[in-house]
Protein backbone atom coordinates (compact mmCIF):
# COMPACT_ATOMS: atom_id res chain seq x y z
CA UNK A 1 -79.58 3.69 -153.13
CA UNK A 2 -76.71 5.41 -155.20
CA UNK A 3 -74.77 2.72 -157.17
CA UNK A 4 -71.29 3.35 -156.84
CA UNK A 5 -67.84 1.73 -157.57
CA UNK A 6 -66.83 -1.19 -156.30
CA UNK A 7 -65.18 -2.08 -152.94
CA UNK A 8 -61.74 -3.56 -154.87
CA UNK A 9 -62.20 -0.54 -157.40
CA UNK A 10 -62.17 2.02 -154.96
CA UNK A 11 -58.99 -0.28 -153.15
CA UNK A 12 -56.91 -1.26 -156.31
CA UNK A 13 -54.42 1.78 -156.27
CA UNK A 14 -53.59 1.28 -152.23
CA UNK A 15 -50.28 0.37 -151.13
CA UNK A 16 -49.34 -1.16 -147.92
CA UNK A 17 -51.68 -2.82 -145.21
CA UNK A 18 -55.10 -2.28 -145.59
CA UNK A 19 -55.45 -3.36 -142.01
CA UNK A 20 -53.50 -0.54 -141.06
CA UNK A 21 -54.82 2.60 -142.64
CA UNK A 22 -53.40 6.11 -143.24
CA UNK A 23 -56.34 7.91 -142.81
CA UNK A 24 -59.89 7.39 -140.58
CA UNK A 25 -62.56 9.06 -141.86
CA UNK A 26 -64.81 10.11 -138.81
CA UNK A 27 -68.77 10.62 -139.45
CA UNK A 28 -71.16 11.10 -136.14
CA UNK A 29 -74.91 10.49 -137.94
CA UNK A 30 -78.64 11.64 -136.36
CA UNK A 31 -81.62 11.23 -137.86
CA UNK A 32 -79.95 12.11 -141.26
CA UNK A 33 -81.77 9.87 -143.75
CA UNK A 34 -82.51 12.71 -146.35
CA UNK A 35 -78.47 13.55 -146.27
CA UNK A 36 -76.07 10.41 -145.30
CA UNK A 37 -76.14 9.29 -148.17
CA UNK A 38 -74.10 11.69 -150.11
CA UNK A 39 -71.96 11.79 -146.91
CA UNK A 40 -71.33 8.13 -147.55
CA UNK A 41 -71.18 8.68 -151.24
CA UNK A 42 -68.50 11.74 -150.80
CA UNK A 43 -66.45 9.22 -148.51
CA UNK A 44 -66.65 6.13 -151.77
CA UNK A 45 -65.54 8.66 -154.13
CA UNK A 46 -61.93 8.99 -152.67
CA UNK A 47 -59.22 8.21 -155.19
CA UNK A 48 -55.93 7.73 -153.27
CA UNK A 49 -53.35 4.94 -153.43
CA UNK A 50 -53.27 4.44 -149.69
CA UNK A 51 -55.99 2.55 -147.63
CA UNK A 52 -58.41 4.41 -145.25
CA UNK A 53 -61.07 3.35 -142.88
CA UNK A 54 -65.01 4.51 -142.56
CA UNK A 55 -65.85 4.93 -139.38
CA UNK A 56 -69.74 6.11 -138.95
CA UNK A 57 -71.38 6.22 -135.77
CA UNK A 58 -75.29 6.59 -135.32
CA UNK A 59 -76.75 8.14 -132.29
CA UNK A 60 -79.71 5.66 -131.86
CA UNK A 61 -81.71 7.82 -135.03
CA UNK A 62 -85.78 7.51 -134.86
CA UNK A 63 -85.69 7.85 -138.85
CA UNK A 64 -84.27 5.51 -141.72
CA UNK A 65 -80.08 6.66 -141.10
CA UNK A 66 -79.40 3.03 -139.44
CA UNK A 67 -81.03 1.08 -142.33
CA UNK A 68 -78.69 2.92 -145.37
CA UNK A 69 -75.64 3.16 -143.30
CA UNK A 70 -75.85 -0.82 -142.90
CA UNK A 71 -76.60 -0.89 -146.23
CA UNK A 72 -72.93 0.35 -147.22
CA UNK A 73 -71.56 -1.45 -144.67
CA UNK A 74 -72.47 -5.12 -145.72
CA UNK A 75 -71.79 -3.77 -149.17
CA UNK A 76 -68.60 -2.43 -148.44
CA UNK A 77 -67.41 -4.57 -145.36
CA UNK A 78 -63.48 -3.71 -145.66
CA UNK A 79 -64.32 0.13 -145.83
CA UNK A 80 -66.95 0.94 -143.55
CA UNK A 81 -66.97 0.11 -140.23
CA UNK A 82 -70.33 1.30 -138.22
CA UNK A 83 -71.26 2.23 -134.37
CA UNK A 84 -74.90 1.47 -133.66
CA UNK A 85 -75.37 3.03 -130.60
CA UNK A 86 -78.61 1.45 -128.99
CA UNK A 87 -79.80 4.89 -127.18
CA UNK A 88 -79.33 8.36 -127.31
CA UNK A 89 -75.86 9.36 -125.72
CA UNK A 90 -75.77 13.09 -127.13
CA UNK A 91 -78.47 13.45 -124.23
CA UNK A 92 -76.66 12.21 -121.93
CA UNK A 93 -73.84 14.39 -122.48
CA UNK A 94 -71.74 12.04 -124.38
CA UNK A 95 -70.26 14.13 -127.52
CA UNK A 96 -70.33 12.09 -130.56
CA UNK A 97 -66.53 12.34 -132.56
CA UNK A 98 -64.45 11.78 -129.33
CA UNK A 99 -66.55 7.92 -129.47
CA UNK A 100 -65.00 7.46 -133.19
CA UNK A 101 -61.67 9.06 -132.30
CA UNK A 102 -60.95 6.36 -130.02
CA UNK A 103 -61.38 3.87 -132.37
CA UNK A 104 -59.65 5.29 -135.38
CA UNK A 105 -56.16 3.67 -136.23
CA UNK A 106 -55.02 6.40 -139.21
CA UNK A 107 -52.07 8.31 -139.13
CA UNK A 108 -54.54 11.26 -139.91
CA UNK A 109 -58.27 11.92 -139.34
CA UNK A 110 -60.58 13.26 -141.79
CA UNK A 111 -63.97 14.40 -140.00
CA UNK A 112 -67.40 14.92 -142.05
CA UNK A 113 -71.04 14.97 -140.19
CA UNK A 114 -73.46 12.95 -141.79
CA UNK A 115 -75.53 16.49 -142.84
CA UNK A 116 -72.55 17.74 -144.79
CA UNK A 117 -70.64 16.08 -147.70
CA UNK A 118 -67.61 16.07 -149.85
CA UNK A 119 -67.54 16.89 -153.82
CA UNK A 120 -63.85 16.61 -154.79
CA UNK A 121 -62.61 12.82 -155.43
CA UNK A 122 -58.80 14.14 -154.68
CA UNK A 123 -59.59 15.69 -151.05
CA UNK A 124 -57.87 13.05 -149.15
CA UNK A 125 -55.13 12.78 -151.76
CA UNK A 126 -54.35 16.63 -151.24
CA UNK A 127 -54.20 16.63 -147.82
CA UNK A 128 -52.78 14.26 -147.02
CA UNK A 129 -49.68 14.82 -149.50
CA UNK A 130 -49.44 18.46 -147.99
CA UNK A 131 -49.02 17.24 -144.14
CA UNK A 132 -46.65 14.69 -145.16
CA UNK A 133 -44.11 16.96 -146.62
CA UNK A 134 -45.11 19.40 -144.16
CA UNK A 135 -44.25 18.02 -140.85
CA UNK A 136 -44.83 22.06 -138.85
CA UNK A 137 -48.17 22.00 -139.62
CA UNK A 138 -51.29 20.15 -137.71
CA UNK A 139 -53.86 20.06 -139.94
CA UNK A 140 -55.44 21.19 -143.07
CA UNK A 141 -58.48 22.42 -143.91
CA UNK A 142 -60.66 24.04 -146.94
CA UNK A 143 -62.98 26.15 -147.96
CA UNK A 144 -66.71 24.82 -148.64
CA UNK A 145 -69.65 25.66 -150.85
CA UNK A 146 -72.60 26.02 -148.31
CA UNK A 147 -76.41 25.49 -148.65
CA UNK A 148 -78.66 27.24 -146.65
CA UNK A 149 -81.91 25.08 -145.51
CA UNK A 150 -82.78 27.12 -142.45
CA UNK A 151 -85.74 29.52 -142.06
CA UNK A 152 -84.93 30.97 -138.33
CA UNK A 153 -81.33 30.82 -138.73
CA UNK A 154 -81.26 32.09 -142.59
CA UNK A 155 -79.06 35.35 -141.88
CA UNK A 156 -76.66 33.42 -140.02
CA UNK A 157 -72.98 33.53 -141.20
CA UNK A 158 -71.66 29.98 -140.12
CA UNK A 159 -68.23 30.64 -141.25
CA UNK A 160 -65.86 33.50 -141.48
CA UNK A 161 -64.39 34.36 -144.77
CA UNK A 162 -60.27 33.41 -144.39
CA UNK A 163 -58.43 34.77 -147.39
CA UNK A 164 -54.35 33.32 -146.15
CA UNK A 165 -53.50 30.19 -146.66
CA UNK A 166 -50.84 29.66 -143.55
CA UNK A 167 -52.76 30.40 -139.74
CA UNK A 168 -52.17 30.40 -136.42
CA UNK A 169 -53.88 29.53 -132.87
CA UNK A 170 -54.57 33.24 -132.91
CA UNK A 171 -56.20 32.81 -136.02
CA UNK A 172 -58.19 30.29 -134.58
CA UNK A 173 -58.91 31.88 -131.91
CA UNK A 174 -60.62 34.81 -133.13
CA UNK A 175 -62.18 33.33 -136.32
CA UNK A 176 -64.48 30.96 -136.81
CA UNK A 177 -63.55 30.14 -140.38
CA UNK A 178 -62.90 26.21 -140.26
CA UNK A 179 -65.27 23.82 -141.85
CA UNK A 180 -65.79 20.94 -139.47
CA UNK A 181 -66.40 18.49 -142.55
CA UNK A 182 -63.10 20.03 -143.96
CA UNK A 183 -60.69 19.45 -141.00
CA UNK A 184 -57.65 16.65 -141.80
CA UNK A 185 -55.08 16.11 -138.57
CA UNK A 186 -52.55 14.44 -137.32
CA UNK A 187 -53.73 11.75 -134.85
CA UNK A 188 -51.25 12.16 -132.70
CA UNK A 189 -52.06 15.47 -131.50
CA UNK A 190 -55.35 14.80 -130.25
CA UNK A 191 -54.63 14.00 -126.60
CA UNK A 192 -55.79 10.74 -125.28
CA UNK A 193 -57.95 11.39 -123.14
CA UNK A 194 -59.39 14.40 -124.10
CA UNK A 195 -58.91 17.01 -121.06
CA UNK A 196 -61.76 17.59 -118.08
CA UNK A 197 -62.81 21.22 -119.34
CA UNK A 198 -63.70 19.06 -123.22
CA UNK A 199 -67.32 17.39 -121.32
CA UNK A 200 -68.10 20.61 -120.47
CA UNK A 201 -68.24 22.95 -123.34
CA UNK A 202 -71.07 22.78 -126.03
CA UNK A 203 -69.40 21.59 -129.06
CA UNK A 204 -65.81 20.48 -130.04
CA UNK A 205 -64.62 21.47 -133.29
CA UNK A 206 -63.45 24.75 -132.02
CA UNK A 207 -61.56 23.38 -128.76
CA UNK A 208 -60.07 20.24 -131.09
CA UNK A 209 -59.20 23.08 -133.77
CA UNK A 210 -57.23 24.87 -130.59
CA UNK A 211 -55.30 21.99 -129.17
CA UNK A 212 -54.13 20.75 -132.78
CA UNK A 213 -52.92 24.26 -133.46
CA UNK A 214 -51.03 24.42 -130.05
CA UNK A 215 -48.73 21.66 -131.66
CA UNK A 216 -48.71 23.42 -135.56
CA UNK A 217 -49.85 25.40 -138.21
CA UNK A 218 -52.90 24.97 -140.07
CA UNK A 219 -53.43 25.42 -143.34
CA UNK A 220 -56.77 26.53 -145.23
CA UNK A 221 -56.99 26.02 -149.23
CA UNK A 222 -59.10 28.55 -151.04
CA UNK A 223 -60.22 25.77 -153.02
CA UNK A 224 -63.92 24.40 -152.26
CA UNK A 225 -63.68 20.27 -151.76
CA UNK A 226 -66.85 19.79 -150.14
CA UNK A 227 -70.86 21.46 -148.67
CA UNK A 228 -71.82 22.25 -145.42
CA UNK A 229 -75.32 21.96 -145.20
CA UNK A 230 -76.69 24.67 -142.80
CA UNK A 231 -79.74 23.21 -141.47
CA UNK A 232 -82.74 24.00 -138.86
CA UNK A 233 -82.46 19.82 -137.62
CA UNK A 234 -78.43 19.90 -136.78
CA UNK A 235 -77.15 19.42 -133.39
CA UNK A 236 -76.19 22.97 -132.56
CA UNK A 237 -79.66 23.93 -133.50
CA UNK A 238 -81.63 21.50 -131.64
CA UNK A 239 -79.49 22.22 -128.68
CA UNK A 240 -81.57 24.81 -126.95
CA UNK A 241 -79.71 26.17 -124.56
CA UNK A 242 -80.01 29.43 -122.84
CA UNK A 243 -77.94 32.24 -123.87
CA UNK A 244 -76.17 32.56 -120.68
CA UNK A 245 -75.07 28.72 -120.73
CA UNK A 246 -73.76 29.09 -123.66
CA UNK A 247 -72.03 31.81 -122.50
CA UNK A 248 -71.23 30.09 -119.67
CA UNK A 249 -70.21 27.25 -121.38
CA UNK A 250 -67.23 29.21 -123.73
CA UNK A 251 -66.01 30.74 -120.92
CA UNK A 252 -64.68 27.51 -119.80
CA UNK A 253 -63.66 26.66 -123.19
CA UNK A 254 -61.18 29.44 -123.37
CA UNK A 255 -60.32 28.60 -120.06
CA UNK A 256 -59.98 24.58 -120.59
CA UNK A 257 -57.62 25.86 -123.63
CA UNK A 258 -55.56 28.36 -121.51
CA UNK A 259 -54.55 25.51 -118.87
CA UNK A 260 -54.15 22.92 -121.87
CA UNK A 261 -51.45 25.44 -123.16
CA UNK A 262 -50.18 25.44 -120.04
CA UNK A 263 -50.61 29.47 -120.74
CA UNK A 264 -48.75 30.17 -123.57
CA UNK A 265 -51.03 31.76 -125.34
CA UNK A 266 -52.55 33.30 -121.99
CA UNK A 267 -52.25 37.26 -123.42
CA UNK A 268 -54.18 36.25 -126.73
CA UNK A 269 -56.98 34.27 -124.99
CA UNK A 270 -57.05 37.47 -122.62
CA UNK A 271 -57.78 39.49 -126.08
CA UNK A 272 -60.40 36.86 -127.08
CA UNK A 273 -62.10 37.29 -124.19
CA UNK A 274 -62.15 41.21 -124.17
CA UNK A 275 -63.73 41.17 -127.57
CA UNK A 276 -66.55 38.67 -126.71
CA UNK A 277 -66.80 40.56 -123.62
CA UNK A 278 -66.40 37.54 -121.90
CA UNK A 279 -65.20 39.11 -118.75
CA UNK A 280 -68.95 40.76 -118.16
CA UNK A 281 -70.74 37.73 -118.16
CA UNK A 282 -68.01 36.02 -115.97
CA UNK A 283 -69.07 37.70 -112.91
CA UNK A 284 -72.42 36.10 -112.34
CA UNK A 285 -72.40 32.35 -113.86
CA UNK A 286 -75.50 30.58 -113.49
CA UNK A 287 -75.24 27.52 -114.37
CA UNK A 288 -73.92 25.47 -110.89
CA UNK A 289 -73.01 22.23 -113.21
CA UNK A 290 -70.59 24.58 -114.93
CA UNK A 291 -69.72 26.40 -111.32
CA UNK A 292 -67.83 23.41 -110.06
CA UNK A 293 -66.71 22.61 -113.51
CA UNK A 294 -64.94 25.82 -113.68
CA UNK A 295 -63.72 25.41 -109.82
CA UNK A 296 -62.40 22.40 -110.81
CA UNK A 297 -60.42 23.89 -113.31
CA UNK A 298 -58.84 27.03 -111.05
CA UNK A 299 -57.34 23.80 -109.11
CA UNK A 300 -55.82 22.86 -111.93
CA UNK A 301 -53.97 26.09 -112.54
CA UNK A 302 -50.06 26.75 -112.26
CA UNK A 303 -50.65 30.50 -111.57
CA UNK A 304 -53.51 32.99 -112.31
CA UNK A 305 -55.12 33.46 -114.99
CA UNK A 306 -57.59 36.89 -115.35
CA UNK A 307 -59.43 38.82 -112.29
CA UNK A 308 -62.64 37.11 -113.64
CA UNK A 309 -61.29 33.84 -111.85
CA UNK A 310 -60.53 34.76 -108.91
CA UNK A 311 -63.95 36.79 -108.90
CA UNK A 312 -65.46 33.42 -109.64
CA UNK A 313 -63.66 32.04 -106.89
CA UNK A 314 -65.42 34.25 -104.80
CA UNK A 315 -69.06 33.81 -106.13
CA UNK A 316 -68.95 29.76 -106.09
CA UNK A 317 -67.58 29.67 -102.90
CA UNK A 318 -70.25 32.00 -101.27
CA UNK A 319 -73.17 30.37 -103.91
């Protein structure tokens, strides 16, 4: 194990309550022996002069990831505060930062996946100064350095290149450019509980990035602060689902995000949709888990949405 600083070194600059942090960090771990570490170690190396929290959660791993994360924890019992789950919930549909989420008292959250890890000690510090005196924007984020351990995936671009600083829910929703293990938000825009179309899509980052940016800006430094690790063992990868699931599966997202809006952004999800060519795919979903998801959803609506709908309407009904 790493040696590090000390719990009251790492706490001797905070002001305020301790009990009461400013910011939760929020790690979801799986079988990540050979990389939690330096997650944990990226988390220790914080220099701020306000107390935050350490919230790790492991999925019931097969490898060594329980033993070192209890390691830290008895070693640093004020900071880190661990979820041993005693089976598997990722199989059983539960999705693993919504479980932290819930239990994180910060003002703001600061996510990182125990594959990834962060590099600059003033991370925290900088982001959370710039949403403080910034009170129109809901989150920040930052660019990362990114190492490439795949061999199927190896050509695969896992972020888009963003060269402004200030963007939008457009931006959002057309680019895939944010760094889960760089997002920082406010708390309070994270609704509580998460809305029915969230337990049906196939990840969250993109759907949390959406409804923060329904509420403010978000704003993406140039400056690298930490590494995604683009691996052939992370979630997304394991996740073998057919194409036209995960097809399935985004349509509702934009969907879920359309009636979360309550349809103000209705004309740019419409453009999001006609560049994915979601509309094509619409006609014939497969998937009769997602069917009634998605019929659930048309209940919910205040007034139509696209044609697709009400062609869906059409198919589940006569399915």
């Amino acid at each position: 194990m790493t040696a590090f600083r000390t719990e009251s070194e790492i706490m001797q600059y905070w002001e305020g309550n301790i009990d009461i942090p400013v910011v939760s960090i929020c790690c979801t771990t799986y079988n990540h022996e050979s990389y939690i570490e330096e997650a944990i170690n990226g988390f220790l190396m914080q220099e701020t002069d306000f107390p935050f929290e350490i919230l790790i959660r492991d999925d019931c791993s097969t490898d060594k990831t329980a033993s070192i994360v209890k390691f830290y924890a008895e070693k640093y019992p004020n900071l880190i505060k661990p979820v041993f789950e005693k089976e598997n919930t990722y199989s059983k549909g539960v999705k693993p930062l919504p479980e932290l989420y819930k239990r994180a008292k910060g003002k703001y959250i600061a996510v990182c996946e125990g594959d990834d890890y962060w590099t600059d000690p003033q991370k925290l510090k900088i982001q959370k100064e710039f949403l403080d005196a910034n009170p129109d924007f809901a989150m920040h984020t930052h660019a990362v350095d990114i190492i490439d351990n795949t061999k199927q995936y190896s050509s695969y671009q896992p972020y888009f290149p963003m060269k402004k600083n200030i963007c939008t829910f457009e931006d959002i929703l057309m680019h895939h450019f944010i760094p889960t293990l760089s997002l920082f938000f406010r708390r309070q825009y994270l609704p509580n509980p998460l809305p029915p179309f969230y337990k049906h899509i196939r990840s969250g980052d993109i759907a949390t990035e959406l409804m923060l940016a329904a509420h403010g800006k978000c704003f993406y430094d140039t400056k690298k602060m930490g590494v995604y690790r683009h691996h052939d063992g992370g979630i997304t990868k394991m996740d073998k689902l057919d194409i036209q699931v995960q097809k399935d599966k985004a349509y509702i997202l934009y969907v879920g995000i359309d009636i979360y809006t309550n349809f103000k952004y209705s004309s740019e999800i419409k453009r999001r949709l006609a560049y994915c060519d979601y509309t094509a795919f619409g006609q014939h979903l497969k998937n009769k888990e997602l069917g009634y998801a998605l019929q659930e959803l048309i209940q919910m609506m205040k007034k139509d949405f696209l044609l697709p709908i009400r062609i869906f309407q059409t198919k589940i009904r006569n399915s």
